[in-house]
Protein backbone atom coordinates (compact mmCIF):
# COMPACT_ATOMS: atom_id res chain seq x y z
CA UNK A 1 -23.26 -11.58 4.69
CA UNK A 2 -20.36 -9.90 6.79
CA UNK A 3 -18.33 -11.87 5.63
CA UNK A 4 -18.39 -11.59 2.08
CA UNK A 5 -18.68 -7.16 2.60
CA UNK A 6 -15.60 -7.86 4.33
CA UNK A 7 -13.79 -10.00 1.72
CA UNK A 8 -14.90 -7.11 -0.92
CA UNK A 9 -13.52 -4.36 0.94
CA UNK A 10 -10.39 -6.14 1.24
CA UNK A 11 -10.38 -6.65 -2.46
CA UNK A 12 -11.19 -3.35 -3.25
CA UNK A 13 -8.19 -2.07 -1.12
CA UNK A 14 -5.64 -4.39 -2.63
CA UNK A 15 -6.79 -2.99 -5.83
CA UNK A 16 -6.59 0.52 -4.84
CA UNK A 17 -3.05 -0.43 -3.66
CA UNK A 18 -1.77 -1.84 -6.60
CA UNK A 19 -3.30 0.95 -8.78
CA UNK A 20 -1.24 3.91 -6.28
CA UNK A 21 1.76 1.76 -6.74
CA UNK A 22 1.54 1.44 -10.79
CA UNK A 23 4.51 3.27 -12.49
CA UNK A 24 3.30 4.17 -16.19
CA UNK A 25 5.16 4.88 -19.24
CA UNK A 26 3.25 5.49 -22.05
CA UNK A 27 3.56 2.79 -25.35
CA UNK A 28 6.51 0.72 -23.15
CA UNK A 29 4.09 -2.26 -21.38
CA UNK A 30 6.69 -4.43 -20.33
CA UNK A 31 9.08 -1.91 -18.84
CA UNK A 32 5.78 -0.39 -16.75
CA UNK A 33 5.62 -3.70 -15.17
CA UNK A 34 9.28 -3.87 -14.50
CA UNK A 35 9.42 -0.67 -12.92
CA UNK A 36 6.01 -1.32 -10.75
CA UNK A 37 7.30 -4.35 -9.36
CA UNK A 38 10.58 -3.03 -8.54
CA UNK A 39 8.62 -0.11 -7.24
CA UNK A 40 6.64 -2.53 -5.03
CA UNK A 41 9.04 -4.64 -3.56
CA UNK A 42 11.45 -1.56 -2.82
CA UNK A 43 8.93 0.17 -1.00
CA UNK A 44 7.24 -3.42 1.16
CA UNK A 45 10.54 -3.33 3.56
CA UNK A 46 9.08 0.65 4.88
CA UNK A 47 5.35 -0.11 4.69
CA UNK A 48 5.89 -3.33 5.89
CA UNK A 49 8.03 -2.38 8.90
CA UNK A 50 5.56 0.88 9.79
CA UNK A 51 2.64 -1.82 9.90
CA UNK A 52 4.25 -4.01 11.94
CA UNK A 53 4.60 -1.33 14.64
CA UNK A 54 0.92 -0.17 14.08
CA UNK A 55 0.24 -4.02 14.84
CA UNK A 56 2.64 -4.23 17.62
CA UNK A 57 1.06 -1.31 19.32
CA UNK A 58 -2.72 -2.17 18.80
CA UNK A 59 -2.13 -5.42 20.00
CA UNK A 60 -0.29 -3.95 23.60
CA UNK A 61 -3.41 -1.88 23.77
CA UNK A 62 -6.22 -4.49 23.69
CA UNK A 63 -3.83 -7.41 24.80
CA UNK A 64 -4.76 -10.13 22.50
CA UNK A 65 -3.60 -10.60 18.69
CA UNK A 66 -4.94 -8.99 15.97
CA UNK A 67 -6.52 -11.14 13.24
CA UNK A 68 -4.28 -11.79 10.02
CA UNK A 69 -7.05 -10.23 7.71
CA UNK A 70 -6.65 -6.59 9.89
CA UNK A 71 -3.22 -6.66 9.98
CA UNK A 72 -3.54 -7.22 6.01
CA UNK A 73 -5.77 -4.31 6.03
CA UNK A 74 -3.31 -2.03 8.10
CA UNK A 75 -0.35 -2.99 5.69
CA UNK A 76 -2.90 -1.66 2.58
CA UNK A 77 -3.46 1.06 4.32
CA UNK A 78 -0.37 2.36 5.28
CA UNK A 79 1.00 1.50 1.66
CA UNK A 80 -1.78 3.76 -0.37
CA UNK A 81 -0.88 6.31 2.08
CA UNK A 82 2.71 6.11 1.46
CA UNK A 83 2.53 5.57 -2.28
CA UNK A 84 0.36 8.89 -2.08
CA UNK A 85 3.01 10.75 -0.18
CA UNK A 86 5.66 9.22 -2.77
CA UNK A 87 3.38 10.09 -5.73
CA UNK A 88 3.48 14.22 -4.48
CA UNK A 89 7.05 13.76 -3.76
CA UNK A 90 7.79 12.44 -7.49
CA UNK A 91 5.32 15.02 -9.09
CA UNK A 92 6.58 17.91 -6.73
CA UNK A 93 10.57 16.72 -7.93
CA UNK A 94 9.36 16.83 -11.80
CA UNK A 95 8.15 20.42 -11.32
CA UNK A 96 4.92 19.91 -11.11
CA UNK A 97 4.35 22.97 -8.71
CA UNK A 98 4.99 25.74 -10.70
C-alpha cells in the first residue's frame, strides 16, 4: 500500500510539472509543443544543477545516498518552483502588474 501512494504522488508531481512548464498559444498546437519542449530542456540544465546540490547536501547530512525516486522528487520540486518564479517573471515582463 505505501508503495503504490508513493508511486501516485510521484505521478501526480510529474504532472503538475509538466502542466507549470506548458507554454500555450491559443489555435497554434504544434508550435505550443515546440515552444514547451524547448522551454523544458532550456530550463533542466538550472533545475537540474540546483537539485543536484540539494542532493549533494542531504546526502553529507545523513551520510548515506539518497534513493533515486527522492532525488526524482527533489528535481520536481525544485522545477514547479522555478517554473512558478519564471511564470511571475514572464507575466510581471508582459505588464501584467498594472
Amino acid at each position: 500500500m505505501y508503495k503504490i501512494r508513493e508511486q501516485i504522488s510521484l505521478a501526480i508531481l510529474i504532472v503538475v510539472y509538466l502542466l507549470a512548464s506548458v507554454r500555450y498559444f491559443p489555435g497554434r498546437a504544434l508550435h505550443s509543443m515546440v515552444e514547451t519542449l524547448i522551454h523544458i530542456l532550456s530550463v533542466a540544465p538550472i533545475n537540474l544543477g540546483a537539485t543536484l546540490l540539494i542532493v549533494a547536501v542531504l546526502q553529507r547530512l545523513v551520510k548515506e545516498r539518497l534513493p533515486l525516486d527522492r532525488s526524482a522528487r527533489f528535481f520536481l520540486v525544485v522545477g514547479i518552483c522555478l517554473e512558478f518564479i519564471i511564470g511571475l517573471a514572464h507575466y510581471f515582463e508582459m505588464g501584467g502588474a498594472v
